[in-house]
N, C-alpha and C. Protein backbone atom coordinates (compact mmCIF):
# COMPACT_ATOMS: atom_id res chain seq x y z
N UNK A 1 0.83 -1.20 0.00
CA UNK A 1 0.00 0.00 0.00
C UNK A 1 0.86 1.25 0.00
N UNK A 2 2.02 1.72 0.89
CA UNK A 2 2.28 2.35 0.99
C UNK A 2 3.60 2.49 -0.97
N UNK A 3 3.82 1.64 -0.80
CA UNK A 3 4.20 1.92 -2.57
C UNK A 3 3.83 2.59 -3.66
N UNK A 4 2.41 1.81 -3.41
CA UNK A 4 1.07 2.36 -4.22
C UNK A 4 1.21 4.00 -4.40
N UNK A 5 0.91 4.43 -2.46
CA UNK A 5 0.72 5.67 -2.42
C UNK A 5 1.86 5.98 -3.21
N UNK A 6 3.34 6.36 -2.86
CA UNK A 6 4.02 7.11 -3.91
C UNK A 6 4.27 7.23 -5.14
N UNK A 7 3.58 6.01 -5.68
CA UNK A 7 3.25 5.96 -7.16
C UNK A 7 2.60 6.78 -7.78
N UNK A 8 1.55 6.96 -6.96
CA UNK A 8 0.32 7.76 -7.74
C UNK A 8 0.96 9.03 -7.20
N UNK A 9 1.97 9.51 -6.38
CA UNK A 9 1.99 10.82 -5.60
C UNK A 9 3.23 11.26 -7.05
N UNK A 10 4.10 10.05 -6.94
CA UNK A 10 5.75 10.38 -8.02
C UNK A 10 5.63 9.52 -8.87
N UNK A 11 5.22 9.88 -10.08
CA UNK A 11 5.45 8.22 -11.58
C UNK A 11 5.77 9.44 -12.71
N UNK A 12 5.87 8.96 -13.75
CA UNK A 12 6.98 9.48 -14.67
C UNK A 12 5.29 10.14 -16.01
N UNK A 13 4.26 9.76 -15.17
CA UNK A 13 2.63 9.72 -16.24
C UNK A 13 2.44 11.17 -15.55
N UNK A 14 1.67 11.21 -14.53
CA UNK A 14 1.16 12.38 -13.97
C UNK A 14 1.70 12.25 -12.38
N UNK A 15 2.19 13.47 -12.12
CA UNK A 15 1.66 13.42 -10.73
C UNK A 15 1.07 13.77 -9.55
N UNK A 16 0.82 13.59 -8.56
CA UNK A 16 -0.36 13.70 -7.78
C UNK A 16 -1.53 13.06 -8.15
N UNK A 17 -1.90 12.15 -8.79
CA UNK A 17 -3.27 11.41 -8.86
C UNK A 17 -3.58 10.72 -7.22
N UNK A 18 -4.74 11.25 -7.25
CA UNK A 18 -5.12 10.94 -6.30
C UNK A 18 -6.39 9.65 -6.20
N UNK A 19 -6.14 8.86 -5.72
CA UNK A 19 -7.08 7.58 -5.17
C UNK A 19 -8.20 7.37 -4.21
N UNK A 20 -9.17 6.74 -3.93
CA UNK A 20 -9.63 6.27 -3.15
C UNK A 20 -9.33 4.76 -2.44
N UNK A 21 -9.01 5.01 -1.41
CA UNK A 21 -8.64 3.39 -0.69
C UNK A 21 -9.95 3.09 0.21
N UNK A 22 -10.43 2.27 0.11
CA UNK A 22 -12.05 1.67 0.95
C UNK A 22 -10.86 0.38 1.73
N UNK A 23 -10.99 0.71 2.85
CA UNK A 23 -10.53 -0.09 4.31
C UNK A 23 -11.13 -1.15 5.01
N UNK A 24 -10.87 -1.81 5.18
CA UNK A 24 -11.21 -2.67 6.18
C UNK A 24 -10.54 -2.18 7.43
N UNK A 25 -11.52 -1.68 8.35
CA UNK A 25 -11.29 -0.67 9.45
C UNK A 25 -11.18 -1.52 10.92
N UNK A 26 -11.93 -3.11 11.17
CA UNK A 26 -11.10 -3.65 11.90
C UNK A 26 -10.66 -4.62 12.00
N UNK A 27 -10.16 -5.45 10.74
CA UNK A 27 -9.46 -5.99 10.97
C UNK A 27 -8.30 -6.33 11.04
N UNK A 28 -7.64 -6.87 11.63
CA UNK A 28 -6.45 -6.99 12.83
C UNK A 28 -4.90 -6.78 11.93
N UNK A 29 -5.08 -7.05 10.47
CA UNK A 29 -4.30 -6.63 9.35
C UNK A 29 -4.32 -5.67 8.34
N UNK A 30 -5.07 -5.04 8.59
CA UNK A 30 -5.60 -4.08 8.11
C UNK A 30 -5.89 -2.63 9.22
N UNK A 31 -7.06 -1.92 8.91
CA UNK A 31 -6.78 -0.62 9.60
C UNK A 31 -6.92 -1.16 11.32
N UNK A 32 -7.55 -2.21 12.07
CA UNK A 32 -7.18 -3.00 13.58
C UNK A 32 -6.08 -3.00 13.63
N UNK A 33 -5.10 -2.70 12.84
CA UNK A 33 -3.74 -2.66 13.52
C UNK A 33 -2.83 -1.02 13.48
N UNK A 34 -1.78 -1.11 14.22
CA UNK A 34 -1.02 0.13 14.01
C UNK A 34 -0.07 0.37 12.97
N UNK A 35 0.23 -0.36 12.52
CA UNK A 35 0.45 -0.10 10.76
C UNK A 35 -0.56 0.04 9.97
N UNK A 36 -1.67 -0.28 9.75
CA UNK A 36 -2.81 0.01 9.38
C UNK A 36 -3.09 1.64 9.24
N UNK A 37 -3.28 1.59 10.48
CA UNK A 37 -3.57 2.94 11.59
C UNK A 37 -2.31 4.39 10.79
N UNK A 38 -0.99 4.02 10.46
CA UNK A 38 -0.04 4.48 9.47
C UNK A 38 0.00 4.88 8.54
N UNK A 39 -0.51 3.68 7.86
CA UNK A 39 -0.60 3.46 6.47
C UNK A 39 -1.40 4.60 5.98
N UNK A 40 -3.05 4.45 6.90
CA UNK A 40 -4.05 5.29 6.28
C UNK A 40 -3.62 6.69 6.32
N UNK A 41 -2.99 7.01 7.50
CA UNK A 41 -2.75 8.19 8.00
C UNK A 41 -1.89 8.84 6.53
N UNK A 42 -0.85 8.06 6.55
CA UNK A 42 0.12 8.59 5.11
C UNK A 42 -1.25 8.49 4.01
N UNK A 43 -1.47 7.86 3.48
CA UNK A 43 -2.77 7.92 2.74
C UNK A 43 -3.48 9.59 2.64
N UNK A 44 -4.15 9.77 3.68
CA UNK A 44 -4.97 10.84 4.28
C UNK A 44 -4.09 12.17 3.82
N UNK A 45 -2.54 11.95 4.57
CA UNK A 45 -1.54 13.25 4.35
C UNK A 45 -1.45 13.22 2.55
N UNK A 46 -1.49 12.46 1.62
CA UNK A 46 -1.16 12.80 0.47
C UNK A 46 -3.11 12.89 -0.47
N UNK A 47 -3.72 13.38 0.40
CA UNK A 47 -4.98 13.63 0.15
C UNK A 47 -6.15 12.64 -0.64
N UNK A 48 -5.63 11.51 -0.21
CA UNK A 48 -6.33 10.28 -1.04
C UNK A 48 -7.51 10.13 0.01
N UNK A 49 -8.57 9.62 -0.58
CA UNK A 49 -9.69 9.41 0.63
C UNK A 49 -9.65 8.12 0.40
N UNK A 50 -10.31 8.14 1.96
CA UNK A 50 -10.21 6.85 2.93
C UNK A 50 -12.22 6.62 3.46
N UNK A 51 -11.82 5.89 2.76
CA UNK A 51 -13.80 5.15 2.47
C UNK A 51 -14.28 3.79 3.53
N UNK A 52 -14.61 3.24 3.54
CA UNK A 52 -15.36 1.75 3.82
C UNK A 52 -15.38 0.91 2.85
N UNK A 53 -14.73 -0.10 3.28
CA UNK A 53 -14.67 -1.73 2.60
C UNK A 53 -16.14 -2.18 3.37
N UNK A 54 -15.03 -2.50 4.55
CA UNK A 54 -15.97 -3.51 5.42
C UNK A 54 -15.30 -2.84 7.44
N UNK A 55 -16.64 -3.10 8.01
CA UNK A 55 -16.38 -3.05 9.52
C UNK A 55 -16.83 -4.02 10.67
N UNK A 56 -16.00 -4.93 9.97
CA UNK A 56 -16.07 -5.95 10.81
C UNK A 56 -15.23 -6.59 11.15
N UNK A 57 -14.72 -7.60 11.82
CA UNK A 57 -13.42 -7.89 12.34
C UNK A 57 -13.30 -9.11 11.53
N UNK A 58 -13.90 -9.48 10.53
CA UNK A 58 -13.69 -10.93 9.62
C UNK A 58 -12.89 -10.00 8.35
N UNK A 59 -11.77 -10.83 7.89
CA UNK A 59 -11.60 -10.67 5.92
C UNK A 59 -12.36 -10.70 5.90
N UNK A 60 -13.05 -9.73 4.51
CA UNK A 60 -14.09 -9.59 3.01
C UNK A 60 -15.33 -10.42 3.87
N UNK A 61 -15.77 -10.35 4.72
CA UNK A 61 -17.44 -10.63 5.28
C UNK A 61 -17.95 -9.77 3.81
N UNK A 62 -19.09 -10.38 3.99
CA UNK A 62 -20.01 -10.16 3.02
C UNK A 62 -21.30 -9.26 3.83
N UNK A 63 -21.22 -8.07 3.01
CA UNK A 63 -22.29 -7.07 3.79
C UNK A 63 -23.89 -7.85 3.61
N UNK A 64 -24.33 -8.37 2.40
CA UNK A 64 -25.25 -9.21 2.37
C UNK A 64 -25.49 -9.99 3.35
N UNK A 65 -25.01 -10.98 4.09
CA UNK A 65 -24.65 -11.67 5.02
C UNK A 65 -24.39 -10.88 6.70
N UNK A 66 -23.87 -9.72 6.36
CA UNK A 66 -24.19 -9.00 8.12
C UNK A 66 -25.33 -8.43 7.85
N UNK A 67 -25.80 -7.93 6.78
CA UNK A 67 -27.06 -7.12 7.41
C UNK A 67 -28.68 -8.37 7.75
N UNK A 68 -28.61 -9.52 7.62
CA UNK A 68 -29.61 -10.51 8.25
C UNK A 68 -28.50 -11.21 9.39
N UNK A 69 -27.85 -10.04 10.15
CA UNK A 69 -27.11 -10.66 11.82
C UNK A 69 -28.00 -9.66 12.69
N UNK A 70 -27.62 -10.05 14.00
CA UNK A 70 -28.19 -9.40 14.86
C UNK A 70 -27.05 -8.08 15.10
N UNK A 71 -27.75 -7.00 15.42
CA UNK A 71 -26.74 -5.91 15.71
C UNK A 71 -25.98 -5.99 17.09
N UNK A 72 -24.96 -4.80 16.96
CA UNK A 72 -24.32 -4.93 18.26
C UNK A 72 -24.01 -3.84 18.35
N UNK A 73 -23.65 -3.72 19.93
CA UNK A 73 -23.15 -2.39 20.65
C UNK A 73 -21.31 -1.83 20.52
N UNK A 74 -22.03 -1.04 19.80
CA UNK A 74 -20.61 -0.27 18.76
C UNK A 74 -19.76 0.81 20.29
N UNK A 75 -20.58 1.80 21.12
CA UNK A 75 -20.25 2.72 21.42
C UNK A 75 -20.07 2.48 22.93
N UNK A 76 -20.27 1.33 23.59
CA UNK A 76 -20.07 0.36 24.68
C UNK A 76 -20.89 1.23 25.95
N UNK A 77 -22.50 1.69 25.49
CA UNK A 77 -23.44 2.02 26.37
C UNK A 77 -24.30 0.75 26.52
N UNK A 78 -24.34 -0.51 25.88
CA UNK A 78 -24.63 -1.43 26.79
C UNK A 78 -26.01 -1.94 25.79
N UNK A 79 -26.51 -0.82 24.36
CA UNK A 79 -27.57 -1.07 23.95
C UNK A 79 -26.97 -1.54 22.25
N UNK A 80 -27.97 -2.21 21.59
CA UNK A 80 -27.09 -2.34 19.87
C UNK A 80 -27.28 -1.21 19.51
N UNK A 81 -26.56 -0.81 18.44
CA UNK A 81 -26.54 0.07 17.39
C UNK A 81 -26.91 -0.17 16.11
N UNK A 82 -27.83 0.45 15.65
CA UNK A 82 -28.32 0.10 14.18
C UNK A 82 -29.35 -1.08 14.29
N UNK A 83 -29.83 -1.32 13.46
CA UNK A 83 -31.05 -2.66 13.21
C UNK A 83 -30.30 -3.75 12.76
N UNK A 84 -29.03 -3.47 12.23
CA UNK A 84 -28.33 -5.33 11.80
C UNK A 84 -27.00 -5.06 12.11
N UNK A 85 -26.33 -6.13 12.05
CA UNK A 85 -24.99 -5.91 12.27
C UNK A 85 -24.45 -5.73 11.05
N UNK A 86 -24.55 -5.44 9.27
CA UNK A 86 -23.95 -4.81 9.15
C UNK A 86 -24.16 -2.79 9.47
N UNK A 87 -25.64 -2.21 9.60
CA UNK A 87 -25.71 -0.91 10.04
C UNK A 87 -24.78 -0.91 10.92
N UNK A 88 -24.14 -1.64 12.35
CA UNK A 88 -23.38 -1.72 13.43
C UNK A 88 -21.90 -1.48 12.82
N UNK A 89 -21.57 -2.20 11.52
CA UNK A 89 -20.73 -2.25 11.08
C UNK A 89 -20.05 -0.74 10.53
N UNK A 90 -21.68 -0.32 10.08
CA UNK A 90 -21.06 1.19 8.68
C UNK A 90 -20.81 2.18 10.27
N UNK A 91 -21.66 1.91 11.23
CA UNK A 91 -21.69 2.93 12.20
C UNK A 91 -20.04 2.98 12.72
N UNK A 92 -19.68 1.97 13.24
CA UNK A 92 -18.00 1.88 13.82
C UNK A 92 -17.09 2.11 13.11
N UNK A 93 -17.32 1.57 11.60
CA UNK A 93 -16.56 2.05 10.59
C UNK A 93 -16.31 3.64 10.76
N UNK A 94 -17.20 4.03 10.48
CA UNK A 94 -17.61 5.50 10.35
C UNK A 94 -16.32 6.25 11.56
N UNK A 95 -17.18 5.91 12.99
CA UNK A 95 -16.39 6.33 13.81
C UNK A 95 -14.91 6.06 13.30
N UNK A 96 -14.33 4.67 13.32
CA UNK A 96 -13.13 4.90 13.36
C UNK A 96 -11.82 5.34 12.27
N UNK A 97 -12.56 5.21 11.04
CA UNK A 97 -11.85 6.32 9.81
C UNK A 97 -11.61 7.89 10.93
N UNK A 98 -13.10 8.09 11.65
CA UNK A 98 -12.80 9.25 11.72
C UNK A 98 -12.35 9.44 12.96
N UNK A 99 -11.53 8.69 13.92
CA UNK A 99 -10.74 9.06 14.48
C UNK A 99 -9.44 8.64 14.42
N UNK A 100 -9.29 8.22 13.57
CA UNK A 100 -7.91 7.88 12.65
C UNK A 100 -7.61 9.23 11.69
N UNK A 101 -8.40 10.15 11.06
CA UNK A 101 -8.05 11.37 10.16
C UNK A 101 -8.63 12.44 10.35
N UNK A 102 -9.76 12.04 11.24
CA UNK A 102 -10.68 13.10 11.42
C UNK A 102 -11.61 13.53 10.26
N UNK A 103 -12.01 13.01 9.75
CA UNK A 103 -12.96 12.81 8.58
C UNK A 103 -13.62 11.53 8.41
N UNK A 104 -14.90 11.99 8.68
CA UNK A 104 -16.08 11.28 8.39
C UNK A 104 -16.24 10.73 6.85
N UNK A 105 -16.09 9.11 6.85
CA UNK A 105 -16.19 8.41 5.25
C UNK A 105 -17.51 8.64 4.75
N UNK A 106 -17.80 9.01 3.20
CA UNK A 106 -18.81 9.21 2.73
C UNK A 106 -19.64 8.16 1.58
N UNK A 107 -18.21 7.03 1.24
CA UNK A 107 -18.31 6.23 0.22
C UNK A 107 -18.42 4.77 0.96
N UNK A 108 -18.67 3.96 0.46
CA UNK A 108 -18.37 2.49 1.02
C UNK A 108 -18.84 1.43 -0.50
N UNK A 109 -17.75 0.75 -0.55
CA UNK A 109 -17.70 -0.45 -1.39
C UNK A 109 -18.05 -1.77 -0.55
N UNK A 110 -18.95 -2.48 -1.16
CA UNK A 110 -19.27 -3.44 -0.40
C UNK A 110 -18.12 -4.59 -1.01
N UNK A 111 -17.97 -5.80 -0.69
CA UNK A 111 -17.14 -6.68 -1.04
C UNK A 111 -17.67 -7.21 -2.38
N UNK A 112 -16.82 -7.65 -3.06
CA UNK A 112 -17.09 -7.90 -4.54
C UNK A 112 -18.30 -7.40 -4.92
N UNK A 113 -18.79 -6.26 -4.78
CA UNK A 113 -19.92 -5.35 -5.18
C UNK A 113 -21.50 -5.79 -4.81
N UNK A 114 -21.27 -6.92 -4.02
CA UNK A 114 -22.77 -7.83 -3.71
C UNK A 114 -23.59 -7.04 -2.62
N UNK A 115 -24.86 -6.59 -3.10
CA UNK A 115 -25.61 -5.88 -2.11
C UNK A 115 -27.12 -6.33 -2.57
N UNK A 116 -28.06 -5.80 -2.22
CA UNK A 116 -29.77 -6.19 -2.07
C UNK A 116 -30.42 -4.66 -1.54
N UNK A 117 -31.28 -4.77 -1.56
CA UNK A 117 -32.24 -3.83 -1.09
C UNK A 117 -32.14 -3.56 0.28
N UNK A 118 -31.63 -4.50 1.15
CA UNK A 118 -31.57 -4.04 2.72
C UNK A 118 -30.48 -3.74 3.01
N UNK A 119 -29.09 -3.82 1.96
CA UNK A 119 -28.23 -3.51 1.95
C UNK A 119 -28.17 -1.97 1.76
N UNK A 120 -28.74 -1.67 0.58
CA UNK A 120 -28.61 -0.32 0.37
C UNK A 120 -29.34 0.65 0.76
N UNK A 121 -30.33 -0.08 1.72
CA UNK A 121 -31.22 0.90 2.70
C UNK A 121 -30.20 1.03 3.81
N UNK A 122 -29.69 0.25 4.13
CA UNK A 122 -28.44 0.68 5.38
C UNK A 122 -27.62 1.52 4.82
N UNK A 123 -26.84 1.62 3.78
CA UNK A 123 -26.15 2.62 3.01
C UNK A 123 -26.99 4.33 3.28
N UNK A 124 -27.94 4.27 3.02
CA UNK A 124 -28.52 5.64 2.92
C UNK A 124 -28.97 5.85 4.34
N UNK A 125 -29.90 5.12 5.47
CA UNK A 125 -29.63 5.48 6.39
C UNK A 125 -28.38 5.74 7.13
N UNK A 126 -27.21 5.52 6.70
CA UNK A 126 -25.41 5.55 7.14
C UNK A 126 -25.45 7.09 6.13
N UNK A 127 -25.81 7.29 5.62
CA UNK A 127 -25.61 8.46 4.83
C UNK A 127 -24.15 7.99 3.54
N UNK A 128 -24.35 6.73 3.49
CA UNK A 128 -22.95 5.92 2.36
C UNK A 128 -23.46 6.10 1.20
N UNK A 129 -22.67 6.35 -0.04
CA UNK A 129 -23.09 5.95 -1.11
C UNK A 129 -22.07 5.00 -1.52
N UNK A 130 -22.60 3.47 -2.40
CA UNK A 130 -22.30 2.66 -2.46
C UNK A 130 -21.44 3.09 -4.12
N UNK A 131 -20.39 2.52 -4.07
CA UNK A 131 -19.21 3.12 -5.27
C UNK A 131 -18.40 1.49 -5.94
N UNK A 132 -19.06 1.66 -7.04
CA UNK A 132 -18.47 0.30 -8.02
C UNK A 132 -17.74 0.61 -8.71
N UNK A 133 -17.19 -0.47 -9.46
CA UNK A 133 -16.19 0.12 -10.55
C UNK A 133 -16.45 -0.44 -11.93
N UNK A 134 -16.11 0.35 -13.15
CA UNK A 134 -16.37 -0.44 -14.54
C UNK A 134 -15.55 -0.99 -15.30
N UNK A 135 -14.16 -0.74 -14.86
CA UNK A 135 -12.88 -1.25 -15.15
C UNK A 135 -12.55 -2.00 -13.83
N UNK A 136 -12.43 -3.33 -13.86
CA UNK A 136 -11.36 -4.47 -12.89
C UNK A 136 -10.54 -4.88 -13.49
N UNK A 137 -9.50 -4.75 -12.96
CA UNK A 137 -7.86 -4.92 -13.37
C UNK A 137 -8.06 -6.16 -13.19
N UNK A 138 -8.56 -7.19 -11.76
CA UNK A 138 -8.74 -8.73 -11.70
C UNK A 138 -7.58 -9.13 -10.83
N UNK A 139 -6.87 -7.61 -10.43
CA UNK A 139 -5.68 -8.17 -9.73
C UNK A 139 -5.56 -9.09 -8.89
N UNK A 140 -6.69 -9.08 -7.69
CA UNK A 140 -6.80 -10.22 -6.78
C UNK A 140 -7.46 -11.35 -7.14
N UNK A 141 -7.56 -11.82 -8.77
CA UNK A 141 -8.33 -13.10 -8.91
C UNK A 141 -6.71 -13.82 -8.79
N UNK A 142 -7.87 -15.24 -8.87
CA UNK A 142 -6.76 -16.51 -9.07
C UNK A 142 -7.01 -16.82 -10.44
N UNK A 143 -5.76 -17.30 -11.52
CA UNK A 143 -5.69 -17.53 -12.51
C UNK A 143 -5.01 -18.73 -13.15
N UNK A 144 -4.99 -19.44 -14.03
CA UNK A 144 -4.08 -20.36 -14.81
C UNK A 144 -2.55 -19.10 -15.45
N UNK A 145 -1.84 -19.33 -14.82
CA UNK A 145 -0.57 -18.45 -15.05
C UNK A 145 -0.12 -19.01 -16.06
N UNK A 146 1.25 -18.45 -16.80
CA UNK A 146 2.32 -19.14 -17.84
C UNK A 146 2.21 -20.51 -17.77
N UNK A 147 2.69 -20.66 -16.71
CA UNK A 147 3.53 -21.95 -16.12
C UNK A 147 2.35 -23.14 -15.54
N UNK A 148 1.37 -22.79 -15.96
CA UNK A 148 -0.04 -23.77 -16.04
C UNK A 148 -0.14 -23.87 -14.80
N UNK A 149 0.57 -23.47 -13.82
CA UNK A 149 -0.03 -22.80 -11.87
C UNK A 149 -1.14 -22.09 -11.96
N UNK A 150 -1.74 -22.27 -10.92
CA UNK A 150 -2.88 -21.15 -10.67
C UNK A 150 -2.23 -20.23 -9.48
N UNK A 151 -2.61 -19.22 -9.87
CA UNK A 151 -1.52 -18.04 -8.86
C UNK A 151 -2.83 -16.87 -9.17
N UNK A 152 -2.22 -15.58 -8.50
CA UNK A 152 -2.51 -14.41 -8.71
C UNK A 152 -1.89 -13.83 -10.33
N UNK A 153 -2.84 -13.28 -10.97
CA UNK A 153 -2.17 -12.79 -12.30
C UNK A 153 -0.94 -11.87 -12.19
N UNK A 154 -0.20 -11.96 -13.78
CA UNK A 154 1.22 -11.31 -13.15
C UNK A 154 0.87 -9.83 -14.00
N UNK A 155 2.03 -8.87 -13.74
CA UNK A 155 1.97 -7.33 -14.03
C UNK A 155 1.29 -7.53 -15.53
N UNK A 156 1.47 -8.18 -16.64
CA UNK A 156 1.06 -8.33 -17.72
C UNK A 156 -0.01 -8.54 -18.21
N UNK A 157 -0.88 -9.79 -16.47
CA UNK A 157 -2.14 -10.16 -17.16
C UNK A 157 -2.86 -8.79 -16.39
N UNK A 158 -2.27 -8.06 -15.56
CA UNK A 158 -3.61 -7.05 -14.80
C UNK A 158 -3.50 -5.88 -15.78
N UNK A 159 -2.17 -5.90 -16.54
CA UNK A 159 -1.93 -5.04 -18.24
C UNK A 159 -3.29 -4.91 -18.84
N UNK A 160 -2.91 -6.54 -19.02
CA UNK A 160 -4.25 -6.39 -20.85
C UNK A 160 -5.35 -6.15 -19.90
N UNK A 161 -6.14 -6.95 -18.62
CA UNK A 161 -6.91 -6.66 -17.99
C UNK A 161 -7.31 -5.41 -18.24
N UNK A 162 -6.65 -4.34 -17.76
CA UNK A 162 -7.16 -3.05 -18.24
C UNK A 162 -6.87 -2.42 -19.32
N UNK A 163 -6.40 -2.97 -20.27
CA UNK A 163 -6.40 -2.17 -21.55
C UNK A 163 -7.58 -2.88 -22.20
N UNK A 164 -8.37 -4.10 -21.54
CA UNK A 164 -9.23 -4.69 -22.40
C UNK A 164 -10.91 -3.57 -21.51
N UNK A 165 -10.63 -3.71 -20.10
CA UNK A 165 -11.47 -3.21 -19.67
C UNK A 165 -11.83 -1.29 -20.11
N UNK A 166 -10.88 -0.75 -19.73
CA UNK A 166 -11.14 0.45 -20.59
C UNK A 166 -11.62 0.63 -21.96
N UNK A 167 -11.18 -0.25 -22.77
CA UNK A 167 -11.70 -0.12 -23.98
C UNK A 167 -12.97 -0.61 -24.31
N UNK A 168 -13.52 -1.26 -23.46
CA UNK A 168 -14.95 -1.64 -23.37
C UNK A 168 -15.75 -0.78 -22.92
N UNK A 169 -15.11 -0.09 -21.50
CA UNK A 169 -16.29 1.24 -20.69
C UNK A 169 -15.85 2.33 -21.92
N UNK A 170 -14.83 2.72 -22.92
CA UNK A 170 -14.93 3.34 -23.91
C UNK A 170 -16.24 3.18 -24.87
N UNK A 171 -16.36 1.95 -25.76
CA UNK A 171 -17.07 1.42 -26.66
C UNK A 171 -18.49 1.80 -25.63
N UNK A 172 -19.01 1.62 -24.28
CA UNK A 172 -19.92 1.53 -23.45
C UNK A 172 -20.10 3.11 -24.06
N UNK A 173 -19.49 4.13 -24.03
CA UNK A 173 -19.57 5.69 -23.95
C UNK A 173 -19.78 6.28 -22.94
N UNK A 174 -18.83 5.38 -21.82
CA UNK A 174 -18.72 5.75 -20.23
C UNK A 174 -17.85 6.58 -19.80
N UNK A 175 -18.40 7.96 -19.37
CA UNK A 175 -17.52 9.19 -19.30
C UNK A 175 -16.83 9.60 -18.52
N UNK A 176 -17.02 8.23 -17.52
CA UNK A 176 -15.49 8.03 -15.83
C UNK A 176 -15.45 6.90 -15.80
N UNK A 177 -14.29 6.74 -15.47
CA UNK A 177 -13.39 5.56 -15.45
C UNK A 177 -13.26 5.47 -13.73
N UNK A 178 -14.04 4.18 -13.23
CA UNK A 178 -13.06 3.66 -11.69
C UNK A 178 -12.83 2.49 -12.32
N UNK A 179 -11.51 2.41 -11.90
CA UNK A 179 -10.58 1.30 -11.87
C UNK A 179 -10.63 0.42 -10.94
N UNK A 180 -11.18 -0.62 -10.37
CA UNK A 180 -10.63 -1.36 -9.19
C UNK A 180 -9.30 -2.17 -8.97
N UNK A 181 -8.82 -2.11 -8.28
CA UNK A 181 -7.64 -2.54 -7.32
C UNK A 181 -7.62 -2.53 -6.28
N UNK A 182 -6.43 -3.89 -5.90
CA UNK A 182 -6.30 -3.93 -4.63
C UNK A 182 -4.94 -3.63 -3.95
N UNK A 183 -4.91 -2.94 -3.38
CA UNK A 183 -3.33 -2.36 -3.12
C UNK A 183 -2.40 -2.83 -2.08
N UNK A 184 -3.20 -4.14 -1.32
CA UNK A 184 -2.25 -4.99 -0.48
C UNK A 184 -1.55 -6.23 -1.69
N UNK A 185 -1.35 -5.69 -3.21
CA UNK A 185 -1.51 -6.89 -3.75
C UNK A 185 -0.31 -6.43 -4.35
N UNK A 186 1.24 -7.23 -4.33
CA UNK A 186 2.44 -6.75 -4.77
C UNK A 186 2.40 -6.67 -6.39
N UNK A 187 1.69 -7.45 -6.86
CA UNK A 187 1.91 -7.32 -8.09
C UNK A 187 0.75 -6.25 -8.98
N UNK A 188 0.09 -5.75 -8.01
CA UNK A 188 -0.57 -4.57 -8.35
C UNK A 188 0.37 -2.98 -8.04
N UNK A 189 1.54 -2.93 -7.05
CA UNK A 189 2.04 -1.93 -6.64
C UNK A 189 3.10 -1.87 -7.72
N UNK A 190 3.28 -3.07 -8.39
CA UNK A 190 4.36 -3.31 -9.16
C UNK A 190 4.21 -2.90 -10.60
């Protein structure tokens, strides 16, 4: 991640492009930790915003899947917060972006883009707007590599990936481009 950031801050194309990074805010490898807690912060200082993945203490939980949980007590007065545990989720999230930068997140990506109607009624009561992308690089899929392994794709295949995907949201006559990536992913920083 932190690579990432100076990429987009120093590359030889433009610089200063600025990103959005959507967090996983607690878990324990991610923003739950104090490198985390770092990371974002440098993030924040080179003016990239810092959104919602997920707020929950599992990898990639599926917001589909917390919002039919029972809620829980985010603010430790003893009562739940929100009507499901994922609302519990956007609520703590919320808080803790923003006491990590002091800015309240406005965006949230759900995990591989899977949401429903009770999903995105929690979004708008959270005051979130839910943010997809039309270009996937595919960086974090698993693939049949060169070498007939299945691995993570290499700098070449997340290449054509997006030279195939842009040229499609082109042909589409799509007049912004989000890119997805994942930036704990070396061969995406690479």
């Amino acid at each position: 991640t932190e690579k990432v950031i100076h990429i987009l801050e120093r590359n030889n194309i433009q610089q200063g492009i600025v990103g959005a990074f959507f967090i996983q805010t607690h878990v324990n490898i991610r923003l739950g930790s104090q490198n985390g807690v770092t990371v974002v912060q440098l993030a924040d200082s080179k003016h990239h915003l810092i959104q919602i993945h997920t707020g929950s203490n599992e990898d990639h939980v599926r917001h589909t899947t917390r919002v039919t949980q029972n809620a829980y007590d985010v603010n430790g007065d003893g009562k739940s917060d929100g009507a499901n545990a994922l609302e519990s989720d956007m609520i703590r999230a919320k808080d803790k972006i923003n006491t990590v930068i002091n800015k309240v997140p406005e965006y949230v990506r759900a995990v591989g883009g899977a949401t429903n109607p009770a999903v995105k009624a929690i979004y708008t009561k959270q005051i979130l707007k839910h943010i997809l992308w039309n270009v996937d690089s595919q960086d974090n899929s698993t693939v049949t590599l060169p070498n007939g392994k299945r691995g993570r794709p290499t700098a070449d295949m997340v290449r054509q990936n997006l030279r195939n995907g842009i040229i499609q949201a082109i042909n589409r006559r799509e007049s912004e481009l989000i890119v997805l990536f994942h930036d704990i992913n070396g061969t995406t920083a690479n």
